[in-house]
N, C-alpha and C. Protein backbone atom coordinates (compact mmCIF):
# COMPACT_ATOMS: atom_id res chain seq x y z
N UNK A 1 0.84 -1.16 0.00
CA UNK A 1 0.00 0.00 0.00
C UNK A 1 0.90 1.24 0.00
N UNK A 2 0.34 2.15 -1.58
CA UNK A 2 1.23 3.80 -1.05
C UNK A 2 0.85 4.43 -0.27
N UNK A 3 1.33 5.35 0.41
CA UNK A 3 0.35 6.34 1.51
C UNK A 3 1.53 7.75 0.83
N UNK A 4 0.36 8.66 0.99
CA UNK A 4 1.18 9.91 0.80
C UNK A 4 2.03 10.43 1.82
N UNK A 5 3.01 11.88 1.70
CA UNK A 5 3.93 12.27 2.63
C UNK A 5 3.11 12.78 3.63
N UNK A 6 2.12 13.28 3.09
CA UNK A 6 0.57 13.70 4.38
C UNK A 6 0.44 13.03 5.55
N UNK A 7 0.30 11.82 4.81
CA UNK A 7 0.03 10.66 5.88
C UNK A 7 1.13 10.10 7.14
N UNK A 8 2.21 10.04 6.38
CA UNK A 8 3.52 9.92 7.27
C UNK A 8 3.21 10.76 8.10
N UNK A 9 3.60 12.06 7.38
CA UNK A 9 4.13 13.16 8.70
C UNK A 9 2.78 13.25 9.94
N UNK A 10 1.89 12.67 10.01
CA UNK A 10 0.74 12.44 10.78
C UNK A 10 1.25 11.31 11.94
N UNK A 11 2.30 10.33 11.56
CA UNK A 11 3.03 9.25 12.31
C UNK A 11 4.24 10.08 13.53
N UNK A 12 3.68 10.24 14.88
CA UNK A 12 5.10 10.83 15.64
C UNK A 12 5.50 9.70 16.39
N UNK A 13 6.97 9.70 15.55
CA UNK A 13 8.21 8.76 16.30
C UNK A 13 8.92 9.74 16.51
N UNK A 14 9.19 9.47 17.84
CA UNK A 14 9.98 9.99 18.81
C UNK A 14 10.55 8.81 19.91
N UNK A 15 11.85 9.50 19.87
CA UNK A 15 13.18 8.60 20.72
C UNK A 15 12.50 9.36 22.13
N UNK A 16 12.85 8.28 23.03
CA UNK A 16 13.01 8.51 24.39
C UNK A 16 13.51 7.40 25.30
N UNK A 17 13.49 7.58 26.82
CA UNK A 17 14.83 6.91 27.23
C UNK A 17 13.57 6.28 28.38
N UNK A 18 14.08 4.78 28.55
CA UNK A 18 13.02 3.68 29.34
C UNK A 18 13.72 4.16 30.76
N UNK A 19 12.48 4.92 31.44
CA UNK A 19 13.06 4.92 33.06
C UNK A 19 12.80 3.44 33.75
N UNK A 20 11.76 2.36 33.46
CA UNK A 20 11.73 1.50 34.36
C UNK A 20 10.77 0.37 33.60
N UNK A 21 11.43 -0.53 34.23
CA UNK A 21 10.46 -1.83 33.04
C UNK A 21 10.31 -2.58 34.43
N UNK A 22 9.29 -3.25 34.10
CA UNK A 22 8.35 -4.32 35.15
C UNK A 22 7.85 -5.41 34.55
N UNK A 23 7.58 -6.46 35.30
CA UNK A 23 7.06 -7.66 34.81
C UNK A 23 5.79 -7.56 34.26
N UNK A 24 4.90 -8.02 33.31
CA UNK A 24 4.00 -7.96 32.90
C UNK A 24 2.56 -9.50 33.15
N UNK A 25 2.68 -10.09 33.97
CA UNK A 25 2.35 -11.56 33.74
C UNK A 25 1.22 -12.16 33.24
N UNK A 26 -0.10 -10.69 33.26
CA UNK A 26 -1.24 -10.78 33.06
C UNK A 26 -1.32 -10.29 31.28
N UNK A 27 -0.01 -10.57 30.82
CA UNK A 27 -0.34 -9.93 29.48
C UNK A 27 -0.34 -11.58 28.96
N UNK A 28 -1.16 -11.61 27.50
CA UNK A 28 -1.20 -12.88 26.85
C UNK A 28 -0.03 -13.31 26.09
N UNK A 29 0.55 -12.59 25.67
CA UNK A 29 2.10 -13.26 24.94
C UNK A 29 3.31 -12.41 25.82
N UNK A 30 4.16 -13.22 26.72
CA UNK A 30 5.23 -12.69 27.60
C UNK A 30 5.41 -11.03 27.18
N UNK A 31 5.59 -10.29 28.24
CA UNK A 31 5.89 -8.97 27.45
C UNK A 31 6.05 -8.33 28.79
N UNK A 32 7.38 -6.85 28.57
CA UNK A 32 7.46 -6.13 29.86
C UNK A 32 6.26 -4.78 29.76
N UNK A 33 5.99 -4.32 30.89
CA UNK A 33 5.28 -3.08 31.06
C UNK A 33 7.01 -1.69 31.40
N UNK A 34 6.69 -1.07 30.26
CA UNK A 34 7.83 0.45 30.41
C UNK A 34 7.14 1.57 30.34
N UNK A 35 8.37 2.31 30.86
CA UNK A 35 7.44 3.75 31.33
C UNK A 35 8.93 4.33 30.33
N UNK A 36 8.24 5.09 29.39
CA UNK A 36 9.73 5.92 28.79
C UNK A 36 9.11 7.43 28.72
N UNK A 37 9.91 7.64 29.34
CA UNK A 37 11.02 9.46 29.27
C UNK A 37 10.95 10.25 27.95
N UNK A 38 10.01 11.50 27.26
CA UNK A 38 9.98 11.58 25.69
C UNK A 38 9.94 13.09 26.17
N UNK A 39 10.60 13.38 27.14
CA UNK A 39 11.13 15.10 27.39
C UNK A 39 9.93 15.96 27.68
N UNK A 40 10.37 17.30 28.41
CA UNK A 40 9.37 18.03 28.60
C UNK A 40 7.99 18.01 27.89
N UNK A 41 7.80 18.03 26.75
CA UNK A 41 6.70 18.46 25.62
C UNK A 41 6.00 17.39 25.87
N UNK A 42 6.30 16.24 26.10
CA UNK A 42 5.35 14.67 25.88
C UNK A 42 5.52 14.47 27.67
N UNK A 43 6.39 14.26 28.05
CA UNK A 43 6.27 13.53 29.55
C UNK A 43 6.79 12.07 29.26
N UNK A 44 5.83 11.90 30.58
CA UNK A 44 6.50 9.95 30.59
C UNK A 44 5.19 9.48 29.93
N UNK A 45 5.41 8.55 28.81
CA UNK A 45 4.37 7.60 28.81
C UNK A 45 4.68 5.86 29.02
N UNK A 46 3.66 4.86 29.25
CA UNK A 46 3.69 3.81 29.27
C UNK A 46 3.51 3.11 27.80
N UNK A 47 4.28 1.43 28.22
CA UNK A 47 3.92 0.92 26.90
C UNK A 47 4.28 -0.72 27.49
N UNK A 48 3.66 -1.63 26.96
CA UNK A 48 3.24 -2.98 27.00
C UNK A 48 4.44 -3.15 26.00
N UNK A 49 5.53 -3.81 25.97
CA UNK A 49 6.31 -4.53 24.50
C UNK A 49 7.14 -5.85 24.81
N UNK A 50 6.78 -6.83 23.69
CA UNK A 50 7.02 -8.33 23.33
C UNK A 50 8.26 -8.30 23.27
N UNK A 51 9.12 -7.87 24.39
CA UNK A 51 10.60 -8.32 24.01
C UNK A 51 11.64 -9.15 24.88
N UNK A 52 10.48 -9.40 25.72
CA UNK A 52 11.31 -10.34 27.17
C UNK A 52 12.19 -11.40 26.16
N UNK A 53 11.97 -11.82 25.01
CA UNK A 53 12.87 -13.27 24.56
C UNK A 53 14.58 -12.77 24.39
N UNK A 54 14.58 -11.45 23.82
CA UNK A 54 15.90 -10.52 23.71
C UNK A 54 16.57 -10.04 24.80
N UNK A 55 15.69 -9.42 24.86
CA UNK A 55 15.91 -8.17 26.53
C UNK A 55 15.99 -8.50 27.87
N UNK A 56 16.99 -8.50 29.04
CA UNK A 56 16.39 -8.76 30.06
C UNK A 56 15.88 -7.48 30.75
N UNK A 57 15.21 -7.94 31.71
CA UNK A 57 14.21 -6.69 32.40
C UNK A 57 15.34 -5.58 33.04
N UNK A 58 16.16 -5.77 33.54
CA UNK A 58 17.31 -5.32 34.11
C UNK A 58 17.88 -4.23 33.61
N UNK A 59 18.23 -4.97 32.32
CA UNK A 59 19.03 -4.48 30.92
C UNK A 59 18.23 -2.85 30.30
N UNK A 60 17.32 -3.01 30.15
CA UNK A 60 16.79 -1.91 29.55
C UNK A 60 16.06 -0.35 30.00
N UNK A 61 16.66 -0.14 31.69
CA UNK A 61 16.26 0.93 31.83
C UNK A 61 17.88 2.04 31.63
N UNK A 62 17.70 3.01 30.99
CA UNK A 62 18.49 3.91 30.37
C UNK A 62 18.30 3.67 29.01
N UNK A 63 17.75 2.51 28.00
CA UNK A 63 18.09 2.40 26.84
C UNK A 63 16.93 3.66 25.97
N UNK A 64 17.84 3.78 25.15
CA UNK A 64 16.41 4.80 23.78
C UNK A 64 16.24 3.86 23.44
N UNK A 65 14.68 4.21 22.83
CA UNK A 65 13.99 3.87 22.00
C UNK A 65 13.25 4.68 21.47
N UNK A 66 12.37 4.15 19.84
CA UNK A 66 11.49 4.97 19.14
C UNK A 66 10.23 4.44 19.32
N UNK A 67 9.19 5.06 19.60
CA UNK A 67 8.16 4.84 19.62
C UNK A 67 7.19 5.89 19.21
N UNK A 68 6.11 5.63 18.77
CA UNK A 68 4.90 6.05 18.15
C UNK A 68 4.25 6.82 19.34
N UNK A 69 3.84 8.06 19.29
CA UNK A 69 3.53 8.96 20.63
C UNK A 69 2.54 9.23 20.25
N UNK A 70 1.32 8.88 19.03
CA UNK A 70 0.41 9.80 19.06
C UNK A 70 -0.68 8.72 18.50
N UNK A 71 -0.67 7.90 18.83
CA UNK A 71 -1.73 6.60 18.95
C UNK A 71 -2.81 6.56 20.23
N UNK A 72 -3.58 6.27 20.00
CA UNK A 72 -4.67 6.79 21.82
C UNK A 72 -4.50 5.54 22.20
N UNK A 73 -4.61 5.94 23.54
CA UNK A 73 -4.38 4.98 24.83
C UNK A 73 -5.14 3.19 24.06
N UNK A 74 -3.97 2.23 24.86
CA UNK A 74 -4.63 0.86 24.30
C UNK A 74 -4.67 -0.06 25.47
N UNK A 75 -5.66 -0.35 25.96
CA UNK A 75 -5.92 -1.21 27.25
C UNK A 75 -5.20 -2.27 26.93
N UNK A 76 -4.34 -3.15 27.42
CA UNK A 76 -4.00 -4.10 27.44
C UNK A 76 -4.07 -4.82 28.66
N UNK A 77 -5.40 -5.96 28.70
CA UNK A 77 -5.76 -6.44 30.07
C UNK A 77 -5.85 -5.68 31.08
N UNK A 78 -4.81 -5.43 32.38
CA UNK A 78 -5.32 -4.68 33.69
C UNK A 78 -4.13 -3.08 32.98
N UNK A 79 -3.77 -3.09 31.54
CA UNK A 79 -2.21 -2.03 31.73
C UNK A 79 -3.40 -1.27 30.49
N UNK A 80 -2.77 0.21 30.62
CA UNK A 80 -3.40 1.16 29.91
C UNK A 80 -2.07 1.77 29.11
N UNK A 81 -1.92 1.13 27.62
CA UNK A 81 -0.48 1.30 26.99
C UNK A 81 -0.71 2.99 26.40
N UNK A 82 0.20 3.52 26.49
CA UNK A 82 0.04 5.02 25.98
C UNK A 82 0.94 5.49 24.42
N UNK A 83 1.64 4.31 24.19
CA UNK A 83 2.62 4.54 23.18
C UNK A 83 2.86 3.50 22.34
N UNK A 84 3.19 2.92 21.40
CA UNK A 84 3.89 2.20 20.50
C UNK A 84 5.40 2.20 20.48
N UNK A 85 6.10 0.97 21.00
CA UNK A 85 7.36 0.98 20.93
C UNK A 85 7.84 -0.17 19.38
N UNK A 86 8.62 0.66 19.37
CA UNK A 86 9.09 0.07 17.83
C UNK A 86 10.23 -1.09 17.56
N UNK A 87 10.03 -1.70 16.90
CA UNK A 87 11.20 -3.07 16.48
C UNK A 87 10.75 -3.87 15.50
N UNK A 88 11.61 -4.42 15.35
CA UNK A 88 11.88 -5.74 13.89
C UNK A 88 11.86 -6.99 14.76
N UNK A 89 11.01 -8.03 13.91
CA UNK A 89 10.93 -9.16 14.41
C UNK A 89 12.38 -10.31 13.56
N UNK A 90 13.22 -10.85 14.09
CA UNK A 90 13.88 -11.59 13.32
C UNK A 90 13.58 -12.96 12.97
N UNK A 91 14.19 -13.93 12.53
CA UNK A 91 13.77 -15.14 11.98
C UNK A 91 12.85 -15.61 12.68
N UNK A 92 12.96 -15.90 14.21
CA UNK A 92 12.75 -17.20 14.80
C UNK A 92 10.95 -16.02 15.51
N UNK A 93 10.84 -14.50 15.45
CA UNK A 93 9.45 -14.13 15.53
C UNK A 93 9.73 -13.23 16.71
N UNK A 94 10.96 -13.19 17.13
CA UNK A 94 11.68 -11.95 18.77
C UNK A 94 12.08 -10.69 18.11
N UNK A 95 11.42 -9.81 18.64
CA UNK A 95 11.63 -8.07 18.40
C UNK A 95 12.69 -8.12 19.52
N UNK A 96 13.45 -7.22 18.22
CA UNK A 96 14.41 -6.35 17.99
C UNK A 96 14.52 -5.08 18.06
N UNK A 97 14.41 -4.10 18.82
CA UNK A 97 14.34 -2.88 19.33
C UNK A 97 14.62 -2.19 18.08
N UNK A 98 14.15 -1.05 17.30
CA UNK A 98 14.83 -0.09 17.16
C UNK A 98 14.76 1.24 17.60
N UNK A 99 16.40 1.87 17.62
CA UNK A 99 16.80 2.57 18.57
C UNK A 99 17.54 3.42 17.70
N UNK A 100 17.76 4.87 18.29
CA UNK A 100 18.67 5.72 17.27
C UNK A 100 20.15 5.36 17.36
N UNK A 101 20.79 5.83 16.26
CA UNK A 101 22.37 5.34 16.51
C UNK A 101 23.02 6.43 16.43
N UNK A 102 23.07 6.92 17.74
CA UNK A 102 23.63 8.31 18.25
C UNK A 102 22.96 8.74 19.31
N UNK A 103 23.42 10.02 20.20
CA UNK A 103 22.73 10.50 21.35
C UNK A 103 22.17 11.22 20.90
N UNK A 104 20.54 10.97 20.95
CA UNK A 104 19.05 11.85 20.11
C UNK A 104 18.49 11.83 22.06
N UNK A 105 18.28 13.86 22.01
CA UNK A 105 17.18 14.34 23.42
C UNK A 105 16.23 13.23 23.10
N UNK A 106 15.61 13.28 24.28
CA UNK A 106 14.06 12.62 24.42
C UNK A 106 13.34 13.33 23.85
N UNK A 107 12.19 13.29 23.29
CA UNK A 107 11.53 13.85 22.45
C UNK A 107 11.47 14.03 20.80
N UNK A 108 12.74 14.04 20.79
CA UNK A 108 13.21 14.30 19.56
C UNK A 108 11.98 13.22 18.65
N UNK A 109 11.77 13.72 17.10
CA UNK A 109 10.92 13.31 16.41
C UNK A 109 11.81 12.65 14.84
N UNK A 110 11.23 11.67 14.64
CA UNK A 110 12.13 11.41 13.32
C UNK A 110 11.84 12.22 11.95
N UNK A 111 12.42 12.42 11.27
CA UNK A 111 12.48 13.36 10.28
C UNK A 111 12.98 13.18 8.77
């Protein structure tokens, strides 16, 4: 499917930095609950993401990530997700974070 440049620029990805990840157990396919950091203008939002098979829980508070900031709130069971976090699934079906490659503020928007 084409979509015009209209449509894109309607998509906000924005990098921000995971203050704290938690177990999720009540979600249906393994997954942590994060709270990421997207700078003054946005705040903190939450997000539900499938990456416990990669990631350990430990591992990922300080990391950036890109995520989708302007999607409305998505109940997930007892968690109220506020964002879309972004990644590639590889062979075997485990997301793969993507993340900027460089030091990008929180907030920052892709372009």
């Amino acid at each position: 499917m084409v979509i015009s440049w209209n449509d894109f620029e309607k998509v906000e990805l924005r990098v921000g930095t995971i203050v704290s990840a938690s177990e999720f157990p009540e979600a249906r396919k393994p997954a942590y609950k994060l709270e990421i950091d997207f700078g003054p203008e946005i705040g903190v939002k939450r997000s539900s993401a499938q990456i416990v098979h990669l990631y350990a829980m430990e591992s990922l508070v300080g990391r950036k990530v890109i995520a989708v900031t302007n999607f409305p709130a998505k109940q997930i069971g007892p968690f109220m997700s506020e964002c879309l976090v972004t990644g590639f699934a590889d062979e075997q079906g485990r997301i793969i974070l993507a993340v900027p490659d460089g030091d990008v503020p929180n907030g920052a928007r892709l372009c």
